[in-house]
N, C-alpha and C. Protein backbone atom coordinates (compact mmCIF):
# COMPACT_ATOMS: atom_id res chain seq x y z
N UNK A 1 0.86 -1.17 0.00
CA UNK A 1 0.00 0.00 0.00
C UNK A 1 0.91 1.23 0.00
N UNK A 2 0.55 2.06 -0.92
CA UNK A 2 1.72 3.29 -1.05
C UNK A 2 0.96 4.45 -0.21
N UNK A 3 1.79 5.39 0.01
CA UNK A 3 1.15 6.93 0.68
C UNK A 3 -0.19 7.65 -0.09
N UNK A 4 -0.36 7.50 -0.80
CA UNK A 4 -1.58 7.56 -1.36
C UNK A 4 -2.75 6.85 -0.92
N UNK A 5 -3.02 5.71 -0.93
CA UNK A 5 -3.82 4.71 -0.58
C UNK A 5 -3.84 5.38 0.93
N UNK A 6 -2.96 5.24 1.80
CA UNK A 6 -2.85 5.26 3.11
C UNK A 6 -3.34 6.59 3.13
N UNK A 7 -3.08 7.55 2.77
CA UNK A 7 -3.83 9.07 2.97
C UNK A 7 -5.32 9.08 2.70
N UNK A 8 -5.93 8.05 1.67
CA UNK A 8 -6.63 7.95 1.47
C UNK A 8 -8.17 7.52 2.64
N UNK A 9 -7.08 5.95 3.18
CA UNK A 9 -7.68 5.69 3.91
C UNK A 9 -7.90 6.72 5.37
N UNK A 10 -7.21 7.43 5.97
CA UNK A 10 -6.96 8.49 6.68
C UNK A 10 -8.24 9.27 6.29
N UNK A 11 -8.26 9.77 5.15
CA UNK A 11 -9.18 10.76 4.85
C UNK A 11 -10.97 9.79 5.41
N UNK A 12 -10.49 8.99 4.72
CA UNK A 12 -12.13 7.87 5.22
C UNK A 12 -12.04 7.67 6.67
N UNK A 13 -10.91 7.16 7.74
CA UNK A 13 -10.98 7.40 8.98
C UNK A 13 -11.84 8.77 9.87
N UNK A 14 -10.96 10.08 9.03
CA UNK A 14 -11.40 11.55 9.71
C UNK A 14 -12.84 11.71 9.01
N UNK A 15 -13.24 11.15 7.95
CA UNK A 15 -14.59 11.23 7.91
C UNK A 15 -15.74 10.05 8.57
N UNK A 16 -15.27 8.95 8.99
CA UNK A 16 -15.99 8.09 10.11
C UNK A 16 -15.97 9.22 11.32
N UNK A 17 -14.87 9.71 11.50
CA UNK A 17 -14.93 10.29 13.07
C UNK A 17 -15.57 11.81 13.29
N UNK A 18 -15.76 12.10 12.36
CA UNK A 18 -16.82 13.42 12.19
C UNK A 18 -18.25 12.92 12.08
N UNK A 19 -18.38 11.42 11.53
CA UNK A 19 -19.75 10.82 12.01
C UNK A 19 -19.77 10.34 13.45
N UNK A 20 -19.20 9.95 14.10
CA UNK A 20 -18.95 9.77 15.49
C UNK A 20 -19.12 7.85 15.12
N UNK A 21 -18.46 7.67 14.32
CA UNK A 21 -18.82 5.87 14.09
C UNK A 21 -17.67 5.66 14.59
N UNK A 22 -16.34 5.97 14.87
CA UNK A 22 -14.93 5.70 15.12
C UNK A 22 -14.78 6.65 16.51
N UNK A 23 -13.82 5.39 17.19
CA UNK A 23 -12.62 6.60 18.00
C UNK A 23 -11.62 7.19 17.82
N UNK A 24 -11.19 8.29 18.47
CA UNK A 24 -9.64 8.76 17.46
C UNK A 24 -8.66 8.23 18.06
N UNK A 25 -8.08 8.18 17.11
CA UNK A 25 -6.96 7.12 17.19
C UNK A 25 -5.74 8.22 18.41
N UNK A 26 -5.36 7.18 19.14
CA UNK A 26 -4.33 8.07 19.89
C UNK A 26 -2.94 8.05 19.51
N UNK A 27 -1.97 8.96 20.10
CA UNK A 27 -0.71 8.76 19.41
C UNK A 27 -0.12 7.40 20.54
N UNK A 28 -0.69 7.47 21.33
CA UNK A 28 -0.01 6.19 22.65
C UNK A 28 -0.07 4.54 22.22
N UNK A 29 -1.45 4.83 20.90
CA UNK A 29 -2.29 3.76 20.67
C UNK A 29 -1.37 2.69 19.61
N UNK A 30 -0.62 4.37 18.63
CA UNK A 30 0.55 3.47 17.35
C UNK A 30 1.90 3.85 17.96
N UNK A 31 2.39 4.32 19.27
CA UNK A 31 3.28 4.16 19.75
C UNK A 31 3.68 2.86 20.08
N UNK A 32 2.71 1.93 20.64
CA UNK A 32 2.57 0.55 21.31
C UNK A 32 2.81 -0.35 20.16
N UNK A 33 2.06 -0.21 19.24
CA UNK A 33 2.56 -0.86 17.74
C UNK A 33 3.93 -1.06 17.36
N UNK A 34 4.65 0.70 17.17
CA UNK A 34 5.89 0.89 17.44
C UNK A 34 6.91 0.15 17.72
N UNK A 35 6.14 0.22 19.27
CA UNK A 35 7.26 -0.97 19.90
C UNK A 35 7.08 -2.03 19.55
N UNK A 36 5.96 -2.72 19.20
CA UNK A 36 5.96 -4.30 19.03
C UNK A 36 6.57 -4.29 17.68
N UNK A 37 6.78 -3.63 16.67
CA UNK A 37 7.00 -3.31 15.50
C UNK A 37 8.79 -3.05 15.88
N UNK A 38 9.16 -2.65 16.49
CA UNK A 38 10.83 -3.00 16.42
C UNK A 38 11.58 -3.91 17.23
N UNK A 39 10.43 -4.65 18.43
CA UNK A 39 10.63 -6.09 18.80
C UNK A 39 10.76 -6.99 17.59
N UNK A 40 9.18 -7.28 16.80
CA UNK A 40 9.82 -8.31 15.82
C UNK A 40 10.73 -8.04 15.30
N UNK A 41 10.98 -6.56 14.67
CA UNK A 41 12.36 -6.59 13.91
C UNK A 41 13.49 -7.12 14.22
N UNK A 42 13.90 -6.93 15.45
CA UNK A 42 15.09 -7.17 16.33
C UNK A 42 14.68 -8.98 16.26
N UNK A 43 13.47 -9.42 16.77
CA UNK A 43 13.51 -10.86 16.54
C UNK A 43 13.86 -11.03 15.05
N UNK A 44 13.05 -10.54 14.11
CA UNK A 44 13.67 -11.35 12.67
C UNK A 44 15.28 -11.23 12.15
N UNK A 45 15.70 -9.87 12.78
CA UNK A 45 17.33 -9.85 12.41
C UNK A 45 17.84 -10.55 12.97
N UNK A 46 17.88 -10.93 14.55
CA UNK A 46 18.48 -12.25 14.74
C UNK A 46 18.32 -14.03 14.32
N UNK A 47 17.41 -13.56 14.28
CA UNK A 47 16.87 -15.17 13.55
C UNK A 47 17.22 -15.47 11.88
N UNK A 48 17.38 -13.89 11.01
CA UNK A 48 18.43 -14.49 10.04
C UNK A 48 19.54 -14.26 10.33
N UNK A 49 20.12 -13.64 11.13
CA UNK A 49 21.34 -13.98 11.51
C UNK A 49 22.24 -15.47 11.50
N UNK A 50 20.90 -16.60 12.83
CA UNK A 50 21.40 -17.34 13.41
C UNK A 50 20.89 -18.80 12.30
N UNK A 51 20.41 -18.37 11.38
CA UNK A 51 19.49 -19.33 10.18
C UNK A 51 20.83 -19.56 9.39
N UNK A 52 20.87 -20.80 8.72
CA UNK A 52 21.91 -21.07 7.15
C UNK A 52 20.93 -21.49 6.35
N UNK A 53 19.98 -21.57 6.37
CA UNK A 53 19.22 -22.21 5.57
C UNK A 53 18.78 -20.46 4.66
N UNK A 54 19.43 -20.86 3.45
CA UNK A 54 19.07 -19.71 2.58
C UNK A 54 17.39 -19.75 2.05
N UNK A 55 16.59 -21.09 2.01
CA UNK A 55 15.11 -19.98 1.81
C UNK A 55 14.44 -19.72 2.90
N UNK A 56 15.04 -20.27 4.23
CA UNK A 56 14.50 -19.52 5.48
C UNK A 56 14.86 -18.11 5.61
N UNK A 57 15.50 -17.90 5.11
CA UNK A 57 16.81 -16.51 5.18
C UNK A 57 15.93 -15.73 4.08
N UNK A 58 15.75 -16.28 3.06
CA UNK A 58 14.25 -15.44 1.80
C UNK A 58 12.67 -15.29 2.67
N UNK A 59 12.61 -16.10 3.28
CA UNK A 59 11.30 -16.04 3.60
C UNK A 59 11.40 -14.76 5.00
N UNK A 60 12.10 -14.78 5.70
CA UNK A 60 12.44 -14.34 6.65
C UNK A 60 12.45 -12.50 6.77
N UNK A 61 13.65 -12.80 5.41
CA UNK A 61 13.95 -11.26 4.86
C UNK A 61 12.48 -10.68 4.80
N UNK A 62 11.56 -11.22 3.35
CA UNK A 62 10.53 -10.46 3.51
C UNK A 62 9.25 -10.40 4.47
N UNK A 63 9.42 -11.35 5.73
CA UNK A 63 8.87 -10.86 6.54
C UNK A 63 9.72 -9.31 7.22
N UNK A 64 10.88 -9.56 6.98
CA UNK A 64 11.25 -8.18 8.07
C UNK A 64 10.90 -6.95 7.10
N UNK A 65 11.02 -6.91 5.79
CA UNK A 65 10.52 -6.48 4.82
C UNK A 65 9.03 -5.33 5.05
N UNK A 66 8.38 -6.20 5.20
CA UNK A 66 6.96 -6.31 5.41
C UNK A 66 6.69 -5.24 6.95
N UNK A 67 7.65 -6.04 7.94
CA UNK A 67 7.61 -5.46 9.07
C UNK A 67 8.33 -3.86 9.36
N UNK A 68 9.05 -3.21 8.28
CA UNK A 68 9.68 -2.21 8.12
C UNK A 68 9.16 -1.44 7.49
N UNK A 69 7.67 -1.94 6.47
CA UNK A 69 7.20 -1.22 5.89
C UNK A 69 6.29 -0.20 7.14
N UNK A 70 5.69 -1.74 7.84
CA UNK A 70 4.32 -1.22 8.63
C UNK A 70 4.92 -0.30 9.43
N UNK A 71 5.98 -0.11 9.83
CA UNK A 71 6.55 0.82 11.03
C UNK A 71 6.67 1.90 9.99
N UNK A 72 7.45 1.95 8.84
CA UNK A 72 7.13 3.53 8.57
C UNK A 72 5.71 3.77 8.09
N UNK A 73 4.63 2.89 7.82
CA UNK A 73 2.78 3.77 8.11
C UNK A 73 3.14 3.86 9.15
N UNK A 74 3.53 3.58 10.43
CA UNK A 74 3.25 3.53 11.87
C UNK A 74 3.77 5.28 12.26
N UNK A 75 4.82 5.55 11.43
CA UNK A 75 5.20 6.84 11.66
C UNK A 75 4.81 7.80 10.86
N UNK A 76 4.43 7.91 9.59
CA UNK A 76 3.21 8.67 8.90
C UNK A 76 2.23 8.90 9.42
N UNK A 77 1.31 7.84 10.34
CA UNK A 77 0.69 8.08 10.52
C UNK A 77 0.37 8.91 11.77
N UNK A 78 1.25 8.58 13.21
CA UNK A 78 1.83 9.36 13.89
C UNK A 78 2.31 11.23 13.62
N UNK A 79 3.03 11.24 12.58
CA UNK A 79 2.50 12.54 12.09
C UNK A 79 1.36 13.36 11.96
N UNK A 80 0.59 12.28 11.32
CA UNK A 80 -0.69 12.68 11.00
C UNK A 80 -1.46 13.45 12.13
N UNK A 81 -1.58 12.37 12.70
CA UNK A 81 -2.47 12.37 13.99
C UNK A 81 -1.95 13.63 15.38
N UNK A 82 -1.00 14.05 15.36
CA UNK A 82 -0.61 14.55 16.26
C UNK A 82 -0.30 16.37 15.94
């Protein structure tokens, strides 16, 4: 999902919450994410670290991949919101 999409969805969030269908999101709320979001990291860098098995080491990568993406929405969105 690129910054577009994600602004997008944002824009549909702040218009749920001007209907009062949503809560607003807090900054404490994707802080906590945050952290769990550079725990796994720290777990997946060691675990390909301590792996030889090269398609565990592929599969692995793009989980941390994946997990590096969501942390920077995690900090876009943090912008956003604050």
């Amino acid at each position: 999902m690129g910054v577009k999409q994600l602004a997008e969805k944002v824009a549909e969030y702040n218009d749920r919450l001007e209907q009062g269908k949503v809560e607003k999101i807090k900054p404490d709320h994707v802080k906590k994410v945050q952290k769990k979001l550079e725990k796994k990291m720290a777990e997946l860098e060691a675990e390909i670290a301590a792996t030889g098995n090269e398609d565990k080491k592929g599969r692995l990568n793009r989980k941390l991949a994946i997990a590096r993406e969501h942390a920077e929405r995690a900090e876009w969105l943090l912008d956003k919101i604050t």
